[in-house]
PDB file of N, CA and C in Angstrom:
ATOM      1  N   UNK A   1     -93.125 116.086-110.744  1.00  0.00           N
ATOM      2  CA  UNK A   1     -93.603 114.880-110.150  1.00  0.00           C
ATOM      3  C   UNK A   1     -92.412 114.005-109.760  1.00  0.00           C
ATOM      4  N   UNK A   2     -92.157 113.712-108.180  1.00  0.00           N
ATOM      5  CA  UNK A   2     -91.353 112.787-108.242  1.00  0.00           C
ATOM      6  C   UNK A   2     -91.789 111.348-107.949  1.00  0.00           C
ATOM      7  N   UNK A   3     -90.845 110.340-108.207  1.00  0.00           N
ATOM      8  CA  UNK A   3     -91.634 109.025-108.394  1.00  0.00           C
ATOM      9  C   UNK A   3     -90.373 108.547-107.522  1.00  0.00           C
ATOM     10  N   UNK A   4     -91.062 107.263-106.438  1.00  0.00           N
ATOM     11  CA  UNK A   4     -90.175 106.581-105.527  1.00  0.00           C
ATOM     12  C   UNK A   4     -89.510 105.049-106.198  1.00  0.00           C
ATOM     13  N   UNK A   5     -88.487 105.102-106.254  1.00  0.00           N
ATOM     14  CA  UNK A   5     -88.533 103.521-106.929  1.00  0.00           C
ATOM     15  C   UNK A   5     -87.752 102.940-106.145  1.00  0.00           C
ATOM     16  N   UNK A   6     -87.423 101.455-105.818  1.00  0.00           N
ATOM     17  CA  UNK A   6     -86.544 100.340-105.376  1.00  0.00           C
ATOM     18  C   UNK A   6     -86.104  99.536-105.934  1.00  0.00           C
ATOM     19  N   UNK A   7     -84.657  99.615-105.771  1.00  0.00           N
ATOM     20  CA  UNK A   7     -83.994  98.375-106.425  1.00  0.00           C
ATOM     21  C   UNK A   7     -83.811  97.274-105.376  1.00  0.00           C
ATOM     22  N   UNK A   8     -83.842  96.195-105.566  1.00  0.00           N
ATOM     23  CA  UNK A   8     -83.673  94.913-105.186  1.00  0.00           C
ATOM     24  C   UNK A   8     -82.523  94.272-105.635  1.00  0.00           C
ATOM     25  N   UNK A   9     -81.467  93.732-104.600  1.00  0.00           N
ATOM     26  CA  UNK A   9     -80.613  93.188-105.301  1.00  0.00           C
ATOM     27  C   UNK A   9     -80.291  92.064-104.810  1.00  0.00           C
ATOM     28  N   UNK A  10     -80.337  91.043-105.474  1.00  0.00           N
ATOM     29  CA  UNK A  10     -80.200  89.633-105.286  1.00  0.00           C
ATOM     30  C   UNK A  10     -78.820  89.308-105.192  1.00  0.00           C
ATOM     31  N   UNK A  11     -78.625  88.074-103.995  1.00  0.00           N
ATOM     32  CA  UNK A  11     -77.232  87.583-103.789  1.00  0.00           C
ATOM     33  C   UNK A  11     -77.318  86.047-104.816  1.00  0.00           C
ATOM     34  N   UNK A  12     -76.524  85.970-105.937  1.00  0.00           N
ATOM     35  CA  UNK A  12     -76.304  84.920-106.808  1.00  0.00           C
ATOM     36  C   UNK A  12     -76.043  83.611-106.016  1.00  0.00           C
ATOM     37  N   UNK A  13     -75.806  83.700-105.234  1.00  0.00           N
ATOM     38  CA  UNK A  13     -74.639  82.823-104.137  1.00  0.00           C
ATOM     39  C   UNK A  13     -76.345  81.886-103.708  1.00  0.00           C
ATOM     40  N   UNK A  14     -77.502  82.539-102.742  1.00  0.00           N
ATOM     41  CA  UNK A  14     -78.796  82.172-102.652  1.00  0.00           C
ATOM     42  C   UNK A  14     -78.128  82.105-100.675  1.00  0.00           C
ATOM     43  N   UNK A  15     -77.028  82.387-100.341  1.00  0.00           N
ATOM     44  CA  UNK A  15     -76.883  82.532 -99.536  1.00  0.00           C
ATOM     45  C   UNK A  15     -77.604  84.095 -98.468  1.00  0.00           C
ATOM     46  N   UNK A  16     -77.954  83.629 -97.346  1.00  0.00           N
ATOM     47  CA  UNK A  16     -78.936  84.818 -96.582  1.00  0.00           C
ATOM     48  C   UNK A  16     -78.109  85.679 -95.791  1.00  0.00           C
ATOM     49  N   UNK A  17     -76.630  84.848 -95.190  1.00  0.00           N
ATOM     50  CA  UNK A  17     -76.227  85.462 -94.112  1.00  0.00           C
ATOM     51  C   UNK A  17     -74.308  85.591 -94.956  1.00  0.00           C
ATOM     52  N   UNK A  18     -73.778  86.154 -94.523  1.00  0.00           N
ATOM     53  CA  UNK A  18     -72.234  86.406 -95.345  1.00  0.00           C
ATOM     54  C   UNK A  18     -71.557  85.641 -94.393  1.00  0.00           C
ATOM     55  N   UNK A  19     -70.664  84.269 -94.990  1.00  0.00           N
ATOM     56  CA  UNK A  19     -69.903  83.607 -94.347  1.00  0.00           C
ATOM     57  C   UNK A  19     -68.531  83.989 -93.805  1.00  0.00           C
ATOM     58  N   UNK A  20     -68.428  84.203 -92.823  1.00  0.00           N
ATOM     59  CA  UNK A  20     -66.972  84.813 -92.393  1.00  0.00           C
ATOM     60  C   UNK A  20     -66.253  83.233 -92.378  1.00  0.00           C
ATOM     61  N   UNK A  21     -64.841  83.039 -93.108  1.00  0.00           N
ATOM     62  CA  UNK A  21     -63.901  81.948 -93.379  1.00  0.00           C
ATOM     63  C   UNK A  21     -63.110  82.408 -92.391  1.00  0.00           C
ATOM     64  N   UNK A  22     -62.266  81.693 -91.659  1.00  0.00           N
ATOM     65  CA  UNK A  22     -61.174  82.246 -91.007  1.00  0.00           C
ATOM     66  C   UNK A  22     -59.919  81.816 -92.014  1.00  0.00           C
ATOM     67  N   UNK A  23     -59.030  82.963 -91.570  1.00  0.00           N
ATOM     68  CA  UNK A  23     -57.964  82.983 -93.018  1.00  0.00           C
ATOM     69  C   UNK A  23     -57.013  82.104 -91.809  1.00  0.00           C
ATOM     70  N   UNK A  24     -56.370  81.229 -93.162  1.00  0.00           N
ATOM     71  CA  UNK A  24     -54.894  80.292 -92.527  1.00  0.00           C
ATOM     72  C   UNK A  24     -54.045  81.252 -91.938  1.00  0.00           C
ATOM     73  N   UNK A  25     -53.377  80.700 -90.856  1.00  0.00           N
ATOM     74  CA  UNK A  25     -51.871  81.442 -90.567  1.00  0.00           C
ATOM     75  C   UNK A  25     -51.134  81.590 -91.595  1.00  0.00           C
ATOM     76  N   UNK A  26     -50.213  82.717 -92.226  1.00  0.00           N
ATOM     77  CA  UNK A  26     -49.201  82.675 -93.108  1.00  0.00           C
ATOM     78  C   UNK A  26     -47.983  82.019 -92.344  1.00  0.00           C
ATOM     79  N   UNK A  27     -46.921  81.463 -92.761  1.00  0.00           N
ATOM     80  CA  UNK A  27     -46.024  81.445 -92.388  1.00  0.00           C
ATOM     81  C   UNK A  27     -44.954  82.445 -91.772  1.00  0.00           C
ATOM     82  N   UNK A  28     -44.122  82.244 -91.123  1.00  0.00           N
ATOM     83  CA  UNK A  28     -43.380  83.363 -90.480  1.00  0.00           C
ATOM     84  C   UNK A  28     -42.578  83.844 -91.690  1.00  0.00           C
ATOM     85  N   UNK A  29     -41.841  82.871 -92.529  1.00  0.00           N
ATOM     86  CA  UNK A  29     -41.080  82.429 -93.624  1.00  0.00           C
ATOM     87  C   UNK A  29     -40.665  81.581 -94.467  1.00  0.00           C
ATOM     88  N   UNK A  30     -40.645  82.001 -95.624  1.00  0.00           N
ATOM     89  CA  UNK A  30     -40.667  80.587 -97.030  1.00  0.00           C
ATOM     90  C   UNK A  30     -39.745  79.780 -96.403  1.00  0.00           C
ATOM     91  N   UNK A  31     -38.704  79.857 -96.091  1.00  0.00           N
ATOM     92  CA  UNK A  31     -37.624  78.702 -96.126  1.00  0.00           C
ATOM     93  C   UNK A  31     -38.133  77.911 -95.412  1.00  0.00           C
ATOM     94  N   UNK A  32     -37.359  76.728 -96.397  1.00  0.00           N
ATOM     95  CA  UNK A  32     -37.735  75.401 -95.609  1.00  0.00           C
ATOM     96  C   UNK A  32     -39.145  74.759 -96.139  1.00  0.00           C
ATOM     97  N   UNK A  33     -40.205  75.466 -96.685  1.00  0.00           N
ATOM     98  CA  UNK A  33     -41.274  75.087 -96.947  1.00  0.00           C
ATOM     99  C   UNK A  33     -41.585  75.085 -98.423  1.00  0.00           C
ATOM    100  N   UNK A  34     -42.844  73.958 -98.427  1.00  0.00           N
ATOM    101  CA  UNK A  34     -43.217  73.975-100.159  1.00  0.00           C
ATOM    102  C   UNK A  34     -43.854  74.857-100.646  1.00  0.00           C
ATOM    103  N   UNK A  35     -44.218  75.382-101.563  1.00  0.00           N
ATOM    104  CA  UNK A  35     -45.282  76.376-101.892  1.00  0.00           C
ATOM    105  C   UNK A  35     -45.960  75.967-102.878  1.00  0.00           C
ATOM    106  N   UNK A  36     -46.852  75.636-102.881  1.00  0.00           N
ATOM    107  CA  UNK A  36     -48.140  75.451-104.026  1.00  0.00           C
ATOM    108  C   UNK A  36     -48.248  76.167-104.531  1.00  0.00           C
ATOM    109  N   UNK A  37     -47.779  76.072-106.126  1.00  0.00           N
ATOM    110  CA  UNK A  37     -48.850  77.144-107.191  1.00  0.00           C
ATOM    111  C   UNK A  37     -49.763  76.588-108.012  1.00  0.00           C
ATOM    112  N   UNK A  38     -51.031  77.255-108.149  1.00  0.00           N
ATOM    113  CA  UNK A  38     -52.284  77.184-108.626  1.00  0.00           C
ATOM    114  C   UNK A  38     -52.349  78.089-109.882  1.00  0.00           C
ATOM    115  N   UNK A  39     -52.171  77.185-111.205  1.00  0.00           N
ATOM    116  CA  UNK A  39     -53.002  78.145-112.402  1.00  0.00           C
ATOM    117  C   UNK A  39     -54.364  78.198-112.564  1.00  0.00           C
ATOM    118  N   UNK A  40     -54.371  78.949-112.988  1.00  0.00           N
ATOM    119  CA  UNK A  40     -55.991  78.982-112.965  1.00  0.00           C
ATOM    120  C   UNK A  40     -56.782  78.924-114.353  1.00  0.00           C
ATOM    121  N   UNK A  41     -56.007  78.910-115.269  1.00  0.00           N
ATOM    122  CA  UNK A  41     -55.949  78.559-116.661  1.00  0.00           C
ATOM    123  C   UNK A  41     -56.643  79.666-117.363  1.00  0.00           C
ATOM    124  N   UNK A  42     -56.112  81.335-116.569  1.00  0.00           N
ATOM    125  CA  UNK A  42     -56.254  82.398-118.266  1.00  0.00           C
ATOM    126  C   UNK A  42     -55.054  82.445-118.763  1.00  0.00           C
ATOM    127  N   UNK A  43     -55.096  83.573-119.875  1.00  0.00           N
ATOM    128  CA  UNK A  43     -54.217  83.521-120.811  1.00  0.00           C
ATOM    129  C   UNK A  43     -53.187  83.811-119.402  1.00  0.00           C
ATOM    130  N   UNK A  44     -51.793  83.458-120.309  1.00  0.00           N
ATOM    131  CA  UNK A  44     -50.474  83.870-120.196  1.00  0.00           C
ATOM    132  C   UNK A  44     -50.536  83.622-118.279  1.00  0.00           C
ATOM    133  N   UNK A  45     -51.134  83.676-117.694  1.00  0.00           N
ATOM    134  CA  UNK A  45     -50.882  83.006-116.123  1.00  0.00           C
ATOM    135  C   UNK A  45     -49.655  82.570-116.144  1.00  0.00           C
ATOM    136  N   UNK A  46     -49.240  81.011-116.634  1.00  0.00           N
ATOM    137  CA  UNK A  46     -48.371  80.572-116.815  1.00  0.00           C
ATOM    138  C   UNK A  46     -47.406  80.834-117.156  1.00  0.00           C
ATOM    139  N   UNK A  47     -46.939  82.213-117.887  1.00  0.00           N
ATOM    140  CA  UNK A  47     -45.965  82.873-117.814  1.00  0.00           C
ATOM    141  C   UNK A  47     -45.228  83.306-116.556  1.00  0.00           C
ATOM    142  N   UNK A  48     -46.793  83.976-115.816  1.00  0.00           N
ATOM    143  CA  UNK A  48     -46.190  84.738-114.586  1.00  0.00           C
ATOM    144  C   UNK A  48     -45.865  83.463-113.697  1.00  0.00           C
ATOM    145  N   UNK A  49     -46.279  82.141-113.707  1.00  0.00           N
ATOM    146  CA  UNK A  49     -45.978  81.569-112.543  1.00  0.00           C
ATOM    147  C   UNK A  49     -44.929  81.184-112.731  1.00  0.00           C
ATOM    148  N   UNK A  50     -44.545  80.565-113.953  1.00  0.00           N
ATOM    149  CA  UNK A  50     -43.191  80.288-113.982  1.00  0.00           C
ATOM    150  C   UNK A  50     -42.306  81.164-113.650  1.00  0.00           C
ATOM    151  N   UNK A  51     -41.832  82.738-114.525  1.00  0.00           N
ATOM    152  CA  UNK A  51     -41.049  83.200-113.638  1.00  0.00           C
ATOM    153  C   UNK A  51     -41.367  83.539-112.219  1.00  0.00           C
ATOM    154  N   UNK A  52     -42.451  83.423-111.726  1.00  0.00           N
ATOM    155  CA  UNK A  52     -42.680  83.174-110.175  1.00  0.00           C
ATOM    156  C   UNK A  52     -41.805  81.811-109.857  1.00  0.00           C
ATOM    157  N   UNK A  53     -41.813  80.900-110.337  1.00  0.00           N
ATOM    158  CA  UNK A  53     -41.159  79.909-109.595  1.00  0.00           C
ATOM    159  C   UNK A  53     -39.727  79.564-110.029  1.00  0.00           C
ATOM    160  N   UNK A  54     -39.034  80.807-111.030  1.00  0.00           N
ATOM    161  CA  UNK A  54     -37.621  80.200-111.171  1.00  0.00           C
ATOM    162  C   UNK A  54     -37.156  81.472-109.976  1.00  0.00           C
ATOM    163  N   UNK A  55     -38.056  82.448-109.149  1.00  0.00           N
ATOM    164  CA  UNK A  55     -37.760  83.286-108.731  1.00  0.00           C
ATOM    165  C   UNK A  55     -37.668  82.971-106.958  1.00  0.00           C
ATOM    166  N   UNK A  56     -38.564  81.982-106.844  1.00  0.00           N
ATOM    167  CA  UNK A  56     -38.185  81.273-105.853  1.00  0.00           C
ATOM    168  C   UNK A  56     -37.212  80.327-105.841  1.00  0.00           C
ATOM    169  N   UNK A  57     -37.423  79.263-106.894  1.00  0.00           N
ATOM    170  CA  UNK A  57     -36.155  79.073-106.854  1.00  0.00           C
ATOM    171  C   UNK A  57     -34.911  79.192-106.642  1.00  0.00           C
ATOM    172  N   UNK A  58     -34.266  80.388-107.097  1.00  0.00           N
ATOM    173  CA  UNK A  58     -33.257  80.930-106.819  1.00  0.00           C
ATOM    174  C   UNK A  58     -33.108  81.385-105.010  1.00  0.00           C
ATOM    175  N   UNK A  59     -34.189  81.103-104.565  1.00  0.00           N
ATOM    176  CA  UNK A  59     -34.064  81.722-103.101  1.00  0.00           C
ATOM    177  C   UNK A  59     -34.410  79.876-102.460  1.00  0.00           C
ATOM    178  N   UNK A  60     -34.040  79.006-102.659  1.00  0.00           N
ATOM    179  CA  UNK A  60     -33.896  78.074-102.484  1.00  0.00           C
ATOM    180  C   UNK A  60     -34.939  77.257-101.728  1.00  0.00           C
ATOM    181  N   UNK A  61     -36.527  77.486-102.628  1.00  0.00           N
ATOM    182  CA  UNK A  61     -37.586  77.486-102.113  1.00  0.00           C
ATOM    183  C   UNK A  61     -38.455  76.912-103.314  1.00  0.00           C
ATOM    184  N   UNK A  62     -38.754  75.813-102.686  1.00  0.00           N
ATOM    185  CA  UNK A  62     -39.653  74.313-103.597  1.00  0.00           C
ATOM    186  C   UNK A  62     -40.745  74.963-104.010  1.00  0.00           C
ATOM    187  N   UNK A  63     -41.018  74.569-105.068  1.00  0.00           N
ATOM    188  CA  UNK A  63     -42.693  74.834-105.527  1.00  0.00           C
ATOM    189  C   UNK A  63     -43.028  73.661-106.214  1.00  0.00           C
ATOM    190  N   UNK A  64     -44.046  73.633-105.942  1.00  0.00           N
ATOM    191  CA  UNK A  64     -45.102  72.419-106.883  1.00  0.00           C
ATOM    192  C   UNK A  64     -46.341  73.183-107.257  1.00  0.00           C
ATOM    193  N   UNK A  65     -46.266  72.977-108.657  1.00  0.00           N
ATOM    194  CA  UNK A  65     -47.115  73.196-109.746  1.00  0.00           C
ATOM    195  C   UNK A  65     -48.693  72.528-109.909  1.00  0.00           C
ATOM    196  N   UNK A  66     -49.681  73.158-109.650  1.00  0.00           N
ATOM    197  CA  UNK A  66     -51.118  72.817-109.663  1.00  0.00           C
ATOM    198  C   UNK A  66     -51.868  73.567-111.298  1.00  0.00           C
ATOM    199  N   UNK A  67     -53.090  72.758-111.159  1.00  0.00           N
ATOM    200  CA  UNK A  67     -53.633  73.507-112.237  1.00  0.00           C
ATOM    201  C   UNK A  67     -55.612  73.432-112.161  1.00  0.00           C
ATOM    202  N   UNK A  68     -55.896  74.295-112.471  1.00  0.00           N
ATOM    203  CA  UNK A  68     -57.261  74.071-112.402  1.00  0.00           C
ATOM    204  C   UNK A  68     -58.130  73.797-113.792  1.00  0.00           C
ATOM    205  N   UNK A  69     -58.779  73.227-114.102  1.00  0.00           N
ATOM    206  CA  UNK A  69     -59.407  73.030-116.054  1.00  0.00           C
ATOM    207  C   UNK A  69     -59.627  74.083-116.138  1.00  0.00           C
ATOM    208  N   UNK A  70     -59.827  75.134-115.883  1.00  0.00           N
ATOM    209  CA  UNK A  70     -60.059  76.168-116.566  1.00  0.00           C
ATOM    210  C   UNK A  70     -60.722  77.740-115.710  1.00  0.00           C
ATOM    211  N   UNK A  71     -60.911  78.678-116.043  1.00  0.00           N
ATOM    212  CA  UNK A  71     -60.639  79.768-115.824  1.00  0.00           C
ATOM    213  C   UNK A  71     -62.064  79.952-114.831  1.00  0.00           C
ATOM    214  N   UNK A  72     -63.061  79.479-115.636  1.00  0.00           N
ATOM    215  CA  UNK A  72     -64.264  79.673-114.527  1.00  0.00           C
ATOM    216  C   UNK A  72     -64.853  78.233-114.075  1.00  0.00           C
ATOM    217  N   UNK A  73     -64.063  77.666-114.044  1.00  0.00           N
ATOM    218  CA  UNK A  73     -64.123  76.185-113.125  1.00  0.00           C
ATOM    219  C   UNK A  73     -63.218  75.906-111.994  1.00  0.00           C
ATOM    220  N   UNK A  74     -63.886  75.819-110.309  1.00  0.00           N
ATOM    221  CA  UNK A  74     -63.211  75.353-109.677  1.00  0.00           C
ATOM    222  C   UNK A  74     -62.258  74.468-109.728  1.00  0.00           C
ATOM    223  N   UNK A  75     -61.293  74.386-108.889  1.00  0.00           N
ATOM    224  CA  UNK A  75     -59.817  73.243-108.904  1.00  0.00           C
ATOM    225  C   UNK A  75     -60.848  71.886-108.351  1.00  0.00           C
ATOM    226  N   UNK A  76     -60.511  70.727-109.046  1.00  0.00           N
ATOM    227  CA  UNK A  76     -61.092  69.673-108.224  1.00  0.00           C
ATOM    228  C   UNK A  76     -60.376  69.199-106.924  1.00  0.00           C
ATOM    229  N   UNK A  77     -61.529  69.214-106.360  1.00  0.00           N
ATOM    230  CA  UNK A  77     -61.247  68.417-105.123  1.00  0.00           C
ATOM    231  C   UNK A  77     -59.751  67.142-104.964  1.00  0.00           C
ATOM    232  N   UNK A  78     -59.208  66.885-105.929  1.00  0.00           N
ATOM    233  CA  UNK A  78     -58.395  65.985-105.865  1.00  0.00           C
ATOM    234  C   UNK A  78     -56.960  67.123-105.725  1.00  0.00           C
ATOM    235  N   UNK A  79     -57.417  67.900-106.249  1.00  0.00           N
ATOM    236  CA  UNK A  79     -55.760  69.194-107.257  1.00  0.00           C
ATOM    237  C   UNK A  79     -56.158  69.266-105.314  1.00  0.00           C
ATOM    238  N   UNK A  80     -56.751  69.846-104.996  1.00  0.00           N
ATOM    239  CA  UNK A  80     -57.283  70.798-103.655  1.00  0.00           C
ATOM    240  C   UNK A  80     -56.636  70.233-102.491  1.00  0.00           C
ATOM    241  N   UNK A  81     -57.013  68.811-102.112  1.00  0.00           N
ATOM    242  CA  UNK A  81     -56.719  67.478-101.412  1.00  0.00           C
ATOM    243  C   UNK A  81     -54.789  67.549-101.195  1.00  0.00           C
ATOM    244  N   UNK A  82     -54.136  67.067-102.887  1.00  0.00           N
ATOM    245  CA  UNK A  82     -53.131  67.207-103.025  1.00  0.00           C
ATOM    246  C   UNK A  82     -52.120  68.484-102.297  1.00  0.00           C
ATOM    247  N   UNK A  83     -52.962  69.612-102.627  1.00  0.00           N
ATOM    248  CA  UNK A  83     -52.191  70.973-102.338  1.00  0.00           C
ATOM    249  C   UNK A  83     -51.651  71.112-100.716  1.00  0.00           C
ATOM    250  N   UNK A  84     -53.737  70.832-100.041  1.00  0.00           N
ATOM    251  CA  UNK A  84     -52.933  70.495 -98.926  1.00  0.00           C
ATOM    252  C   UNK A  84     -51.729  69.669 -98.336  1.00  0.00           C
ATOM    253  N   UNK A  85     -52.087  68.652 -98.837  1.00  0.00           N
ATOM    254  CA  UNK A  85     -51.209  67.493 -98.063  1.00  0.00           C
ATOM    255  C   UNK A  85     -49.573  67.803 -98.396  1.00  0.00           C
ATOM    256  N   UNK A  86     -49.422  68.621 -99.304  1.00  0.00           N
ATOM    257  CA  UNK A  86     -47.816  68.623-100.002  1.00  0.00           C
ATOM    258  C   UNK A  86     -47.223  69.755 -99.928  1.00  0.00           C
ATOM    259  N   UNK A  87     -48.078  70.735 -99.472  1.00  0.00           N
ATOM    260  CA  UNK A  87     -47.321  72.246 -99.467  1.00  0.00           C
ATOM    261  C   UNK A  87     -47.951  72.661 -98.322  1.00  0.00           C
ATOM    262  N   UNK A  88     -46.998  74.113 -97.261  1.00  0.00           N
ATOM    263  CA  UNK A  88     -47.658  74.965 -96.537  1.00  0.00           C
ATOM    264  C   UNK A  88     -48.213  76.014 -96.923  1.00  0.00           C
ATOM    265  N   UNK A  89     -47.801  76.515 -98.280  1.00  0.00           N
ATOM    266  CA  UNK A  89     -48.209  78.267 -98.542  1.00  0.00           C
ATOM    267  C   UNK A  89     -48.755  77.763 -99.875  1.00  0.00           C
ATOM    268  N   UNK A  90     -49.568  78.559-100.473  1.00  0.00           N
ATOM    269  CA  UNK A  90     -50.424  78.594-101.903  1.00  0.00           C
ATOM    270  C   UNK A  90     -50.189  79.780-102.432  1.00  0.00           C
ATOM    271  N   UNK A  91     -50.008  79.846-103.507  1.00  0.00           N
ATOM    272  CA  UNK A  91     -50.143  80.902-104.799  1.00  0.00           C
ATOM    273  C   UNK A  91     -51.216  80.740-105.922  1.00  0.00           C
ATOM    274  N   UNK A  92     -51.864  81.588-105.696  1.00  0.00           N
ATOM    275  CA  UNK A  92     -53.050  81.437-107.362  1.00  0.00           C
ATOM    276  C   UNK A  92     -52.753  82.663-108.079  1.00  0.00           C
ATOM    277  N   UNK A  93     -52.581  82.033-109.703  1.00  0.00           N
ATOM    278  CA  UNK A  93     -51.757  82.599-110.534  1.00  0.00           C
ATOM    279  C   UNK A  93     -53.195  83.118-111.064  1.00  0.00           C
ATOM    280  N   UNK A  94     -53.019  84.637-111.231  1.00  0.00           N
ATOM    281  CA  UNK A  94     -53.382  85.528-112.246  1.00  0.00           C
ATOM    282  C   UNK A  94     -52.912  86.332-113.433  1.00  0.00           C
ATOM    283  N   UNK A  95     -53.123  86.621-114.263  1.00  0.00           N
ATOM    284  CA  UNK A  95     -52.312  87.511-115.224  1.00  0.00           C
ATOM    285  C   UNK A  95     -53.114  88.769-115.532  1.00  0.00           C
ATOM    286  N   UNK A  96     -54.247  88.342-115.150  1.00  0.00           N
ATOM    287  CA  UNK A  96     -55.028  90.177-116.410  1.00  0.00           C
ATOM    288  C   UNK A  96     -54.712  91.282-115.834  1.00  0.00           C
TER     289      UNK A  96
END
């Protein structure tokens, strides 16, 4: 006996249609520009960003340091606001 079944799978989002974002221009090249980094607050992140940013550093390339409350909480709108206005390129720090 075979039996027909259906799965149904729901989009969490409650969204109907898939939003296409258009992605920023990257830069041609770091120099000269700020770079935003974004923790995102799991473990040890902050390890990697830092030596991410003594690594720019050394290539004579600014970073400013962001942070988000926590791991499954968006950056507020203020961290977000800031990033733009002060840097061209972004980094979001992962570790796992």
């Amino acid at each position: 006996m075979t039996m027909n079944t259906t799965t149904t799978l729901i989009d969490p989002t409650g969204e109907h249609a898939a939003v296409k974002a258009k992605k920023s221009p990257r830069p041609a090249t770091l120099d000269g520009i700020t770079v935003g980094v974004l923790d995102i607050g799991k473990a040890r992140g902050d390890v990697f960003l830092d030596r991410l940013a003594v690594r720019f550093a050394e290539r004579g390339i600014k970073v400013k340091r962001y942070a988000k409350p926590g791991p499954s909480r968006p950056a507020v709108i203020e961290t977000r606001q800031r990033m733009l206005a002060e840097t061209e390129a972004a980094i979001i720090g992962l570790a796992d």
